[in-house]
N, C-alpha and C. Protein backbone atom coordinates (compact mmCIF):
# COMPACT_ATOMS: atom_id res chain seq x y z
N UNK A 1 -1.93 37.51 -57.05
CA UNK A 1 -2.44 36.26 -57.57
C UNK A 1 -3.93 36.20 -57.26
N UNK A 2 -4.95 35.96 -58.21
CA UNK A 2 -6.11 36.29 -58.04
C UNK A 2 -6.58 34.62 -57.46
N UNK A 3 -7.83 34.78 -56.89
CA UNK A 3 -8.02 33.38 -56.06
C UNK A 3 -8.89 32.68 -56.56
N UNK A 4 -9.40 31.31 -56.12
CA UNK A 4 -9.72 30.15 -57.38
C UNK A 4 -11.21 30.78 -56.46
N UNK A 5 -12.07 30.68 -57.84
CA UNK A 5 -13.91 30.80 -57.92
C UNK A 5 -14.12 29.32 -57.79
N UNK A 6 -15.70 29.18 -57.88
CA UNK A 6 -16.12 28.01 -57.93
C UNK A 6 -15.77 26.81 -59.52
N UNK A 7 -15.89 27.52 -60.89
CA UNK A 7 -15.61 26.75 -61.37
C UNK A 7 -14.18 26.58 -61.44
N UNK A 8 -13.00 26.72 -61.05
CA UNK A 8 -11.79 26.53 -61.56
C UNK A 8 -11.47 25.35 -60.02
N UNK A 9 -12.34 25.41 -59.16
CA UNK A 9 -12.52 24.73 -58.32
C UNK A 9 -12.69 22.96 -58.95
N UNK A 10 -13.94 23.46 -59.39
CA UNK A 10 -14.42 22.02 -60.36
C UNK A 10 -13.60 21.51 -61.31
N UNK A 11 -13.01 22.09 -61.80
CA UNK A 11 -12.21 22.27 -62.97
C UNK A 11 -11.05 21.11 -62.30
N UNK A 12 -10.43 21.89 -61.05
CA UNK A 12 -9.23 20.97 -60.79
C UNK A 12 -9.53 19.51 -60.31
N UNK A 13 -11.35 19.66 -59.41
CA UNK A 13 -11.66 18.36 -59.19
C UNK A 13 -11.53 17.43 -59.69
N UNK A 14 -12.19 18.14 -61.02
CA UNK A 14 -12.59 16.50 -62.54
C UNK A 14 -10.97 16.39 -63.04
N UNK A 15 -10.26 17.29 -62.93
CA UNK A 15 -8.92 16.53 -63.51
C UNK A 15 -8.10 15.74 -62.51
N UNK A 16 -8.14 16.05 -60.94
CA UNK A 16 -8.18 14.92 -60.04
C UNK A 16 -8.55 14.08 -60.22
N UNK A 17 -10.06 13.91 -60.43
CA UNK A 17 -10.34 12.72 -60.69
C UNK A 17 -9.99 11.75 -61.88
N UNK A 18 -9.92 11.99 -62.97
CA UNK A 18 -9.18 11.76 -64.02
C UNK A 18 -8.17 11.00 -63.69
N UNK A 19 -7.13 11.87 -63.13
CA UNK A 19 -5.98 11.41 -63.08
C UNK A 19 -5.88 10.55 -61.84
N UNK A 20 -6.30 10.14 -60.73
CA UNK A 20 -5.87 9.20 -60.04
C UNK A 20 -6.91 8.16 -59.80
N UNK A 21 -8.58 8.63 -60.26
CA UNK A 21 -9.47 7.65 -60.15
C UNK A 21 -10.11 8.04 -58.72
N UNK A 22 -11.62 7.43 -58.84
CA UNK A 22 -12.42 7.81 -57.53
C UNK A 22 -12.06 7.23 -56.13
N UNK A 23 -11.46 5.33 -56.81
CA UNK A 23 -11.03 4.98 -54.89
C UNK A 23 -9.61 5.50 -54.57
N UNK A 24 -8.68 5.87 -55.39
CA UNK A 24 -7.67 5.96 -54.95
C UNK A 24 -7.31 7.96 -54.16
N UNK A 25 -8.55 8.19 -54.92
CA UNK A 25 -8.49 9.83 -54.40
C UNK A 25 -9.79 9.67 -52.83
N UNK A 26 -10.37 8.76 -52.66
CA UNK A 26 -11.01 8.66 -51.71
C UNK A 26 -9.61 8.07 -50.54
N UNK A 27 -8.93 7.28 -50.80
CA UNK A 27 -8.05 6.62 -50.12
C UNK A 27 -6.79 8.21 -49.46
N UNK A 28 -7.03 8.43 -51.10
CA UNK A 28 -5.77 10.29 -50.04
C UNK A 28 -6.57 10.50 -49.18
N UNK A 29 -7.64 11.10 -49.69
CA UNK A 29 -8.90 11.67 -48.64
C UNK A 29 -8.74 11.03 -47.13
N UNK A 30 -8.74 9.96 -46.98
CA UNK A 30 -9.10 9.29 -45.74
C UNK A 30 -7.65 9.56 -44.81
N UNK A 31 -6.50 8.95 -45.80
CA UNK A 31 -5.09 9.22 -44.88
C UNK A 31 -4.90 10.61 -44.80
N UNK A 32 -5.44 11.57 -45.42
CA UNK A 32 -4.84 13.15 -45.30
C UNK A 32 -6.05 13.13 -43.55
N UNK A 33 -7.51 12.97 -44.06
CA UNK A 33 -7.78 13.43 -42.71
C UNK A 33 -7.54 12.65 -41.63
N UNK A 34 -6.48 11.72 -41.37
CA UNK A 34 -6.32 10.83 -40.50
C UNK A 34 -4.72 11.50 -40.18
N UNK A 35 -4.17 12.35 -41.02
CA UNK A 35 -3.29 12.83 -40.27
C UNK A 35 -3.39 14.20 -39.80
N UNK A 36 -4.54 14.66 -40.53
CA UNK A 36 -4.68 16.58 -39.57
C UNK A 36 -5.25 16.08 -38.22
N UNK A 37 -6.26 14.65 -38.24
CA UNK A 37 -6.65 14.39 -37.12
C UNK A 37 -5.85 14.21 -35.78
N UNK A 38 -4.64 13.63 -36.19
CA UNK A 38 -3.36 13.16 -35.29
C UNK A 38 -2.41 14.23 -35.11
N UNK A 39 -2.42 15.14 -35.65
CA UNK A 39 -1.64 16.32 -35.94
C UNK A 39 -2.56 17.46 -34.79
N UNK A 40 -3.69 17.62 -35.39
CA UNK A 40 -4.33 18.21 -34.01
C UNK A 40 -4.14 17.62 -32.50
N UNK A 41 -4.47 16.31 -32.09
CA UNK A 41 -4.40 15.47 -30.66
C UNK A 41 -2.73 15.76 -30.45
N UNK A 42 -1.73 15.58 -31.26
CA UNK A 42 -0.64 15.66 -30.80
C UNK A 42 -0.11 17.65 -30.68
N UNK A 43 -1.10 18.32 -31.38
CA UNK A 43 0.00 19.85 -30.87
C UNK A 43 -1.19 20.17 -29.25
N UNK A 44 -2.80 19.40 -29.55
CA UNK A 44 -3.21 20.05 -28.02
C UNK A 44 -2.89 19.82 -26.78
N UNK A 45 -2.04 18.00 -27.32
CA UNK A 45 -1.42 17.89 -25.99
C UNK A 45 -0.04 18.40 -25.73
N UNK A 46 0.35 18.65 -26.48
CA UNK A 46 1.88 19.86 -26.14
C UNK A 46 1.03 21.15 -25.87
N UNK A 47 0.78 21.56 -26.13
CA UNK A 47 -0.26 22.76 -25.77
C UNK A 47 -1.10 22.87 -24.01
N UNK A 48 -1.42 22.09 -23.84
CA UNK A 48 -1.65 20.99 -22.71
C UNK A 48 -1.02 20.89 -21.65
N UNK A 49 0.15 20.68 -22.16
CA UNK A 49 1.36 19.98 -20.97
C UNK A 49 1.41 18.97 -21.05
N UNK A 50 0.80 17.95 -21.72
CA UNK A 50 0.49 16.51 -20.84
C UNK A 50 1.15 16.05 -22.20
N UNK A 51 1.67 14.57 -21.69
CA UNK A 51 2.41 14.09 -22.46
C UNK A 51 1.81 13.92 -23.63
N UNK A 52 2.55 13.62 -25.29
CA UNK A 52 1.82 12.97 -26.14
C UNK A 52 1.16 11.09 -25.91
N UNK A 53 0.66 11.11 -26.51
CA UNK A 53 0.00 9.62 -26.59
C UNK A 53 0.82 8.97 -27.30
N UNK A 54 0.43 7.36 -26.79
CA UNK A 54 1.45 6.47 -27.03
C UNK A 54 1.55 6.82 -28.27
N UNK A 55 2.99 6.27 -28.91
CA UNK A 55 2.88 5.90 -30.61
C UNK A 55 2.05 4.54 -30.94
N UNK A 56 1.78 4.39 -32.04
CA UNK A 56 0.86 3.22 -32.95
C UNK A 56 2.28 2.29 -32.47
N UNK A 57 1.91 0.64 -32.23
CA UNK A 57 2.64 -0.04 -32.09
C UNK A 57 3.57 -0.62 -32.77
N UNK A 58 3.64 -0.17 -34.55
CA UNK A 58 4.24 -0.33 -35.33
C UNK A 58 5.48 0.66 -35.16
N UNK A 59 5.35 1.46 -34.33
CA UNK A 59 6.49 2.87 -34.47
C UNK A 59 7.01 2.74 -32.83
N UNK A 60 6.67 1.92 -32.02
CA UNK A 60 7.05 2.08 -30.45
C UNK A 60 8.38 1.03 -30.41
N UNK A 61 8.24 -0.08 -31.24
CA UNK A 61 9.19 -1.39 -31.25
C UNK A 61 10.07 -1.17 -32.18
N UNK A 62 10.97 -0.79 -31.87
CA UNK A 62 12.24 -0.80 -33.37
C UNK A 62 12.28 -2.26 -33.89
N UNK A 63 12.56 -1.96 -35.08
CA UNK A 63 12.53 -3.64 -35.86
C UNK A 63 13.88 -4.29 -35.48
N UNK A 64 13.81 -5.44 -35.58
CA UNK A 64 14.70 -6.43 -35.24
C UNK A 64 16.20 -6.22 -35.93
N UNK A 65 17.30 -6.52 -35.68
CA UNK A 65 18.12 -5.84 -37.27
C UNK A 65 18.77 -7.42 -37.89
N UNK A 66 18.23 -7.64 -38.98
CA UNK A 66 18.63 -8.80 -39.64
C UNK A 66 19.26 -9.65 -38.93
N UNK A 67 19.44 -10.81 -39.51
CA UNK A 67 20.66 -11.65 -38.86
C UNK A 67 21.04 -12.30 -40.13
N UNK A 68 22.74 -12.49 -40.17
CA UNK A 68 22.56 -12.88 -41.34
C UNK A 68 22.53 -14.54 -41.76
N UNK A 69 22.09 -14.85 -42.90
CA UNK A 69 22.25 -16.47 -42.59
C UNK A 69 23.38 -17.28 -42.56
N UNK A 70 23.15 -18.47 -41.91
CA UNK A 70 24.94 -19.41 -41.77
C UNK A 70 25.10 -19.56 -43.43
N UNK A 71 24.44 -19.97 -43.93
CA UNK A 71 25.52 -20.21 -45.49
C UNK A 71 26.32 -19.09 -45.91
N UNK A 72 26.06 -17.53 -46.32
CA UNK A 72 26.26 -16.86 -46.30
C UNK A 72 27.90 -15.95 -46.13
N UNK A 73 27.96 -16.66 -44.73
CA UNK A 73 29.28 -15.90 -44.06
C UNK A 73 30.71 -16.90 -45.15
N UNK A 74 31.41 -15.87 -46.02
CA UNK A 74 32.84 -16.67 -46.77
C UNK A 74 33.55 -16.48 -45.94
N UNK A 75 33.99 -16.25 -44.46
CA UNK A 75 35.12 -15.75 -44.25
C UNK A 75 36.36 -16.91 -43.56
């Protein structure tokens, strides 16, 4: 399989862009390098020894589990 040159490079850019638009391909951009970023800190600290870092506080608290409401219950 022969490997991509500079224009077939460009080529796939502008049809990226095309197809998803400039903020929303800036927006991948930002979450892709926000997870090689977290992806690196979490293998150097296994690498390390030392524990990983906390989780984000959205992922440390399991969610509540429904309750259901009094009207609800036929039984």
């Amino acid at each position: 399989m022969p490997s991509l040159g500079g224009w077939e490079w460009v080529i796939l850019a502008l049809i990226a862009l095309l197809l998803f638009g400039g903020s929303r391909l800036a927006g991948i951009g930002k979450n892709a390098g926000k997870a090689i970023r977290e992806f690196k800190e979490e293998t150097s600290a296994l690498r390390s020894g030392a524990s990983p870092s906390e989780p984000p506080a959205s992922l440390a608290q399991p969610a509540s589990p429904a309750t259901p409401e009094s009207g609800t219950d036929k039984s």
